[in-house]
C-alpha atoms as a PDB file:
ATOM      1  CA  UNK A   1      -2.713  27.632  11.067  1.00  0.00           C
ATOM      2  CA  UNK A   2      -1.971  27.260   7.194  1.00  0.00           C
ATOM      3  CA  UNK A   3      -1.035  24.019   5.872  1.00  0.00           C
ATOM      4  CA  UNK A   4       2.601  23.341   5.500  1.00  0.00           C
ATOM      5  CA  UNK A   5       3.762  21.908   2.125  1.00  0.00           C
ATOM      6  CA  UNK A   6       6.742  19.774   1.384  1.00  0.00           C
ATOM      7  CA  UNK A   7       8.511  18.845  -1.962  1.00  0.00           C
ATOM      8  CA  UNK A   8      10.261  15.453  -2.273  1.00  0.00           C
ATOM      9  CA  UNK A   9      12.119  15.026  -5.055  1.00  0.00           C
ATOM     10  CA  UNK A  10      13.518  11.414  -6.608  1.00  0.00           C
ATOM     11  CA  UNK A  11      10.454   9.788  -3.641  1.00  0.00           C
ATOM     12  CA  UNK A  12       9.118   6.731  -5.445  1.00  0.00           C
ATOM     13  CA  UNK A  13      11.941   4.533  -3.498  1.00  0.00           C
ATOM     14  CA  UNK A  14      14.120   4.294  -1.033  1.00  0.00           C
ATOM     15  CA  UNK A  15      15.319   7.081   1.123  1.00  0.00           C
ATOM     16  CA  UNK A  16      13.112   9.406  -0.559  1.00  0.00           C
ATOM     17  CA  UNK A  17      10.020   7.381   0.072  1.00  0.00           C
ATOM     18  CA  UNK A  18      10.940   6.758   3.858  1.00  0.00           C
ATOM     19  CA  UNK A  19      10.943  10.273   3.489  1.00  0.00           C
ATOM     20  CA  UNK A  20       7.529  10.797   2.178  1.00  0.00           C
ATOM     21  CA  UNK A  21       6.137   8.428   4.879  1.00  0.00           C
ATOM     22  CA  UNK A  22       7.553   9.916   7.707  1.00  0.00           C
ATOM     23  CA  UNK A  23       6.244  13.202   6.769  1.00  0.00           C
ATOM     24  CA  UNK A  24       2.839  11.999   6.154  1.00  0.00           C
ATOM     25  CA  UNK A  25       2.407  10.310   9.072  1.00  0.00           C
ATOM     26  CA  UNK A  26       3.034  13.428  10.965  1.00  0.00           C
ATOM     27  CA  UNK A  27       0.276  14.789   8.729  1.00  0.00           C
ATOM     28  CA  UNK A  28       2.066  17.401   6.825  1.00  0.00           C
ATOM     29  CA  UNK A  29       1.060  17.711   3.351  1.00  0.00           C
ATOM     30  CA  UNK A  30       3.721  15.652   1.011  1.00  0.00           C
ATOM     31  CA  UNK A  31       4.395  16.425  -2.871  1.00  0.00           C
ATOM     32  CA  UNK A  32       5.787  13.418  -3.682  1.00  0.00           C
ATOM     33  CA  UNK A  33       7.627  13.327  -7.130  1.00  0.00           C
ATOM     34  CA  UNK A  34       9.601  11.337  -9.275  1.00  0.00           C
ATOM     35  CA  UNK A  35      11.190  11.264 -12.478  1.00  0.00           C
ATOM     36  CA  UNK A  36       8.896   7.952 -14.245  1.00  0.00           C
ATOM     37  CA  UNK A  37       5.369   8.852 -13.749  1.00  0.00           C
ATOM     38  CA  UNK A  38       4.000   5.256 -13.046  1.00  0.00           C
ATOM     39  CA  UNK A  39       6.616   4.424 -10.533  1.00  0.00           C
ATOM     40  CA  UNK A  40       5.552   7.716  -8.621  1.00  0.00           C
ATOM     41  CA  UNK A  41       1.737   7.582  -8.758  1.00  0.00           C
ATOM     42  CA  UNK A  42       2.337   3.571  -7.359  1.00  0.00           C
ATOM     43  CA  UNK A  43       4.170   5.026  -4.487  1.00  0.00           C
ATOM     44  CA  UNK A  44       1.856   7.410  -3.807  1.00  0.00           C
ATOM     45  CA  UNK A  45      -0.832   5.205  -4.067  1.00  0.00           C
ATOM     46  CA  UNK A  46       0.730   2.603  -1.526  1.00  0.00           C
ATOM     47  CA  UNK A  47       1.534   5.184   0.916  1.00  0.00           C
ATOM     48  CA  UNK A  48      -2.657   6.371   0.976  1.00  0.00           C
ATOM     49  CA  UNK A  49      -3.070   2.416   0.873  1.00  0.00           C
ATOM     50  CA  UNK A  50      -1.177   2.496   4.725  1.00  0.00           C
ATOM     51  CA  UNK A  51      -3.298   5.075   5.753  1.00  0.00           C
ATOM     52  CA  UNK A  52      -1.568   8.111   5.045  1.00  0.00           C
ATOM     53  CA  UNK A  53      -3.821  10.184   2.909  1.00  0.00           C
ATOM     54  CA  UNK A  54      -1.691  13.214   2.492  1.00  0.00           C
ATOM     55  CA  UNK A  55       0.425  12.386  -0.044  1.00  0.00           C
ATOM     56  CA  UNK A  56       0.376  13.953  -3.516  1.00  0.00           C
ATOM     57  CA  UNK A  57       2.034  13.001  -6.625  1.00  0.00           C
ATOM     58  CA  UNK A  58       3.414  15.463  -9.088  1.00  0.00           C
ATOM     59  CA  UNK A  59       6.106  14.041 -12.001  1.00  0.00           C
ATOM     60  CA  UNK A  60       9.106  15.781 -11.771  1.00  0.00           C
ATOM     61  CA  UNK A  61      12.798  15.595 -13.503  1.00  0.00           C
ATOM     62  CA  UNK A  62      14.977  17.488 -11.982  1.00  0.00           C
ATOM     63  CA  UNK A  63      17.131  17.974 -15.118  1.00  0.00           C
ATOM     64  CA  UNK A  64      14.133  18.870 -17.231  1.00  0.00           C
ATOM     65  CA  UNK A  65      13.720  22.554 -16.931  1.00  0.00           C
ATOM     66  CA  UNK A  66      10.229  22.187 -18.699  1.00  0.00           C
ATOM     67  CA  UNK A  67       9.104  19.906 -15.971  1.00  0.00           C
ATOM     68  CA  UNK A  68      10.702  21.863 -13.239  1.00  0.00           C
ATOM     69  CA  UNK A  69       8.530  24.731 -14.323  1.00  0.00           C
ATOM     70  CA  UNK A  70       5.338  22.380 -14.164  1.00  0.00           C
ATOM     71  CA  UNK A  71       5.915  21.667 -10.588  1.00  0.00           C
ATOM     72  CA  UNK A  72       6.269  25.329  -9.764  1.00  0.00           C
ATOM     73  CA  UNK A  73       3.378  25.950 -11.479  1.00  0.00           C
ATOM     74  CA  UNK A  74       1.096  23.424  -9.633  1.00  0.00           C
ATOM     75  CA  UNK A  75       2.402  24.431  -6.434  1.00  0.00           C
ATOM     76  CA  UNK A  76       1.868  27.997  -7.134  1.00  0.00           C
ATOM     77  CA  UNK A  77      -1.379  27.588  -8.454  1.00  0.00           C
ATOM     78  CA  UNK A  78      -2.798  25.009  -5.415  1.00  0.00           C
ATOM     79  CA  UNK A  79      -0.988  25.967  -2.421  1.00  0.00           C
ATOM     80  CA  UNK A  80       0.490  29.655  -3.315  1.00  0.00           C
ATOM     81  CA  UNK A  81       3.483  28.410  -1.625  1.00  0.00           C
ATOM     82  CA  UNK A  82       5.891  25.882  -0.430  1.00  0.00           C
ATOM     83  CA  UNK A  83       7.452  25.760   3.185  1.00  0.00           C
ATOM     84  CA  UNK A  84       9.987  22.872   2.742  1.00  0.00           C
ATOM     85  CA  UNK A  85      12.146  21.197  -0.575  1.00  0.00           C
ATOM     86  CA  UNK A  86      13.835  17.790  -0.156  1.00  0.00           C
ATOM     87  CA  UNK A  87      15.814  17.864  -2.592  1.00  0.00           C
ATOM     88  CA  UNK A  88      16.516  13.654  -2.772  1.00  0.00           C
ATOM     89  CA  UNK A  89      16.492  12.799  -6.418  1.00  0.00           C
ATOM     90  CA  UNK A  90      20.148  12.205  -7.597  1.00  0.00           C
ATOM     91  CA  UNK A  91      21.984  12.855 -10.949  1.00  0.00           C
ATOM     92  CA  UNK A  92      24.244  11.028 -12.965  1.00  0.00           C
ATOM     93  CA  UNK A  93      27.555  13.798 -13.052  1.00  0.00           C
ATOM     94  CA  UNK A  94      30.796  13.868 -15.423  1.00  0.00           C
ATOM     95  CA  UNK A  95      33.561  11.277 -14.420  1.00  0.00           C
ATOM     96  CA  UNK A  96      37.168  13.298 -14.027  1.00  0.00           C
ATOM     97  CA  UNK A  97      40.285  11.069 -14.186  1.00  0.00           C
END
């Protein structure tokens, strides 16, 4: 059976980290991927820490289109495909009065 791969964007905290972990530890394979690069590889790092191996770290901001294209890239290039996106990471929008 092929690997599944999963994409989780905005995962270096909160919900999107509970995310990550809960993935791992049901041993599918986890992009994990955040906007500030040190903040993600730390996550990532704790989560192999607590035993959960699986976990990948790939910088990502989601309203960069340059870096959008780098994750696409690396996902395309080491797993020729991706099975699931969480799309967590939120954006700052336009205020309306």
């Amino acid at each position: 059976m092929a690997e599944t791969i999963r994409i989780v964007t905005g995962a270096n905290k909160g919900i999107g980290l509970e995310i990550c972990r809960q993935l791992a530890s049901n041993g599918v394979l986890v992009v994990l991927t955040a906007r500030d690069e040190n903040k993600g590889v730390e996550a990532a790092e704790n989560l192999k820490a607590a035993g959960l191996p699986n976990v990948i770290f790939h910088q990502l901001d989601v309203m960069d289109p340059s870096s959008i294209a780098s994750l696409g890239d690396f996902v395309k290039s080491h797993f020729g495909k991706l099975d699931i996106l969480v799309n967590n990471a939120g954006i700052g929008g336009v205020i309306v009065d």
